[in-house]
Protein backbone atom coordinates (compact mmCIF):
# COMPACT_ATOMS: atom_id res chain seq x y z
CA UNK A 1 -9.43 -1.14 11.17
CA UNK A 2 -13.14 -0.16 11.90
CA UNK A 3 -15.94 -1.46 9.42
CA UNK A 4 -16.61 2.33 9.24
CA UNK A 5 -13.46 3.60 8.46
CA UNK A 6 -13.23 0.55 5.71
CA UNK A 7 -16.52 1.60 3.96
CA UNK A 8 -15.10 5.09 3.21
CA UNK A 9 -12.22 3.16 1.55
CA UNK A 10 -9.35 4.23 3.92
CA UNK A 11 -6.48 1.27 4.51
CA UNK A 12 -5.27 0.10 7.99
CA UNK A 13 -1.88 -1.75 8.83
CA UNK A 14 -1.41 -5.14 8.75
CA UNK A 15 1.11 -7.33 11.11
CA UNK A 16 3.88 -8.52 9.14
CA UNK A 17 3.58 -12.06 10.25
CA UNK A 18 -0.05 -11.69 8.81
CA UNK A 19 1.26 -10.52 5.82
CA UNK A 20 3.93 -13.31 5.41
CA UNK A 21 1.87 -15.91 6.21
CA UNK A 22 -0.54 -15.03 3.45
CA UNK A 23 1.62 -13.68 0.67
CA UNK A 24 4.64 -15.00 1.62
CA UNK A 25 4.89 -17.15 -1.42
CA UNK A 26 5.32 -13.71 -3.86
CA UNK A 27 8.24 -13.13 -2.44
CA UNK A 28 11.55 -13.67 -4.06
CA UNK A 29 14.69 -14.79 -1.99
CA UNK A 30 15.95 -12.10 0.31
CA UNK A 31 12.84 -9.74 -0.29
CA UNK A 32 11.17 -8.95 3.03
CA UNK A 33 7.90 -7.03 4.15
CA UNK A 34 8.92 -4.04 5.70
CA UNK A 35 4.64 -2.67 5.99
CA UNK A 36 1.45 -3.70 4.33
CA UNK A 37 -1.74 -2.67 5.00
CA UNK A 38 -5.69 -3.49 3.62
CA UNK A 39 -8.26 -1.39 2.24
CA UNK A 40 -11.55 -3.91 2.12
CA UNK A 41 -10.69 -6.90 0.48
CA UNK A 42 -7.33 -5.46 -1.31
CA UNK A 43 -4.18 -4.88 0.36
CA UNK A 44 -0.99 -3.77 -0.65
CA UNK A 45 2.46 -4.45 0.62
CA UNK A 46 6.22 -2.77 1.26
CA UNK A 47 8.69 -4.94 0.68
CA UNK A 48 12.23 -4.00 0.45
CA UNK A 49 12.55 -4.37 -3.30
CA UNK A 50 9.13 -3.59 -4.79
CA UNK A 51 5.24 -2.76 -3.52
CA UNK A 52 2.92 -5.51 -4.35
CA UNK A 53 -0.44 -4.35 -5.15
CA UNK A 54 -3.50 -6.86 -4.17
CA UNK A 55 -6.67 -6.67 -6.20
CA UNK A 56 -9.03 -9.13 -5.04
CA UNK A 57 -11.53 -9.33 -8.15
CA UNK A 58 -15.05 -10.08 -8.93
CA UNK A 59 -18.23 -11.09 -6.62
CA UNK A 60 -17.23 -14.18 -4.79
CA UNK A 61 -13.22 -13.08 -4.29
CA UNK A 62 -12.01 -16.00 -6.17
CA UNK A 63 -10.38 -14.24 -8.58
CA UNK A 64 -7.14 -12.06 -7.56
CA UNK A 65 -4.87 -9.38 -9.38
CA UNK A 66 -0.84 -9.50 -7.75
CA UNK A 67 0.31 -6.32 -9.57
CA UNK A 68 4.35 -5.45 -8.74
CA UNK A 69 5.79 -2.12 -9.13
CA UNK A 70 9.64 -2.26 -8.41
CA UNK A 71 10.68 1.06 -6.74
CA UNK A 72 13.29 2.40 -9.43
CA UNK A 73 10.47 2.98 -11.99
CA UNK A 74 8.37 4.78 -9.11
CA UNK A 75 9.20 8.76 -10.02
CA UNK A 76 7.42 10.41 -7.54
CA UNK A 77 5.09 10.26 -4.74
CA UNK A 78 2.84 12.10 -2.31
CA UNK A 79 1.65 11.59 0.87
CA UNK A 80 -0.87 13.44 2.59
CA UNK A 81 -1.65 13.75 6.54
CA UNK A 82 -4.92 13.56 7.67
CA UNK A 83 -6.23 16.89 9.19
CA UNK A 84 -8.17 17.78 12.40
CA UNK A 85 -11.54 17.20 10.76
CA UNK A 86 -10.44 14.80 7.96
CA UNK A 87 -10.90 11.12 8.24
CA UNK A 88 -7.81 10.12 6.42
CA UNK A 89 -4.26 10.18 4.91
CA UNK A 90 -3.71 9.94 1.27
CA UNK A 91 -0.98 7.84 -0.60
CA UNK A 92 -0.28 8.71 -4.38
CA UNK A 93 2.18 7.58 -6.82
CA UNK A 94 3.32 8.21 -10.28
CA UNK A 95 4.99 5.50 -11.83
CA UNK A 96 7.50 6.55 -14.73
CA UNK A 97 6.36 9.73 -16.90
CA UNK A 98 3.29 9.38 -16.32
CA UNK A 99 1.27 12.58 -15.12
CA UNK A 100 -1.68 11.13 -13.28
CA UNK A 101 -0.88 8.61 -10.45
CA UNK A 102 -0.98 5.50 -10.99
CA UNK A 103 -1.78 4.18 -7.39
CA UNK A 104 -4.13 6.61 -5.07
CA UNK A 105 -4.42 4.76 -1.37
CA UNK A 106 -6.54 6.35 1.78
CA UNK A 107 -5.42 5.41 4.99
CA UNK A 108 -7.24 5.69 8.08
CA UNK A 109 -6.06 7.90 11.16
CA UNK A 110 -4.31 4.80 12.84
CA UNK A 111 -2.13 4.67 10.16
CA UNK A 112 1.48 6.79 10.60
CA UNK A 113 2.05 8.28 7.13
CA UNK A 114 5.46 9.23 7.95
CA UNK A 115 6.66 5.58 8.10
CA UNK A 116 4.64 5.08 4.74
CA UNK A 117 6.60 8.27 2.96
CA UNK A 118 9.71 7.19 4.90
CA UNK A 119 10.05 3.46 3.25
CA UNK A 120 8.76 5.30 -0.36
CA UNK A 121 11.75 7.37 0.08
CA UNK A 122 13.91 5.46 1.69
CA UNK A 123 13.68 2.78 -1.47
CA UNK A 124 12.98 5.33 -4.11
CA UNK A 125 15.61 7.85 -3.50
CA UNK A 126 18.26 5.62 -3.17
């Protein structure tokens, strides 16, 4: 993921040996990390029971949010392909009745939405 494409706030994919190595400890037995991908400092992570939402807080980065939002109580989502002249995808999701989304993600151009939309719906419409 370009420094550039970070600034504007738009995610890029992370390996999922990266990904276990560094979170691998949130993970309950027999969850795995189907995709994950970082946006600055944050990142947030597919597993095949629940997304786990990274919020690294505060100045120095010592400080860190691990927010968990199993996919049954996810009740819709949209996803959003970049365009010719637009720099990024979008990623929303409303969690339970609630009319505003309750996660909004960019992703950069690198970034195939389709495999994003295809694990939301794969877990979510089950």
């Amino acid at each position: 993921m370009g420094l550039f494409s970070a600034l504007l706030g738009n995610a890029g994919a992370v390996s999922q040996a990266e990904l276990v190595q560094k979170y691998g400890q949130l993970l309950v037995d027999g969850e795995e990390i189907e995709l994950g991908f970082k946006l600055l400092r944050d990142t947030f992570i597919f597993t095949n029971k629940r997304l786990i939402l990274v919020d690294v807080q505060g100045l120095t980065g010592s400080k860190t949010e691990f927010k968990s939002i199993a996919y049954r109580s996810i009740s819709k989502f949209s996803v959003e392909t970049a365009g010719t002249f637009d720099l990024d995808a979008e990623l929303k999701i409303w969690v339970s009745s609630e009319t505003l989304p309750s996660v909004k993600k960019q992703f950069n151009k690198s970034v195939n939405v389709y495999d994003v939309q295809k694990v939301l719906a794969h877990h979510v419409l089950k």
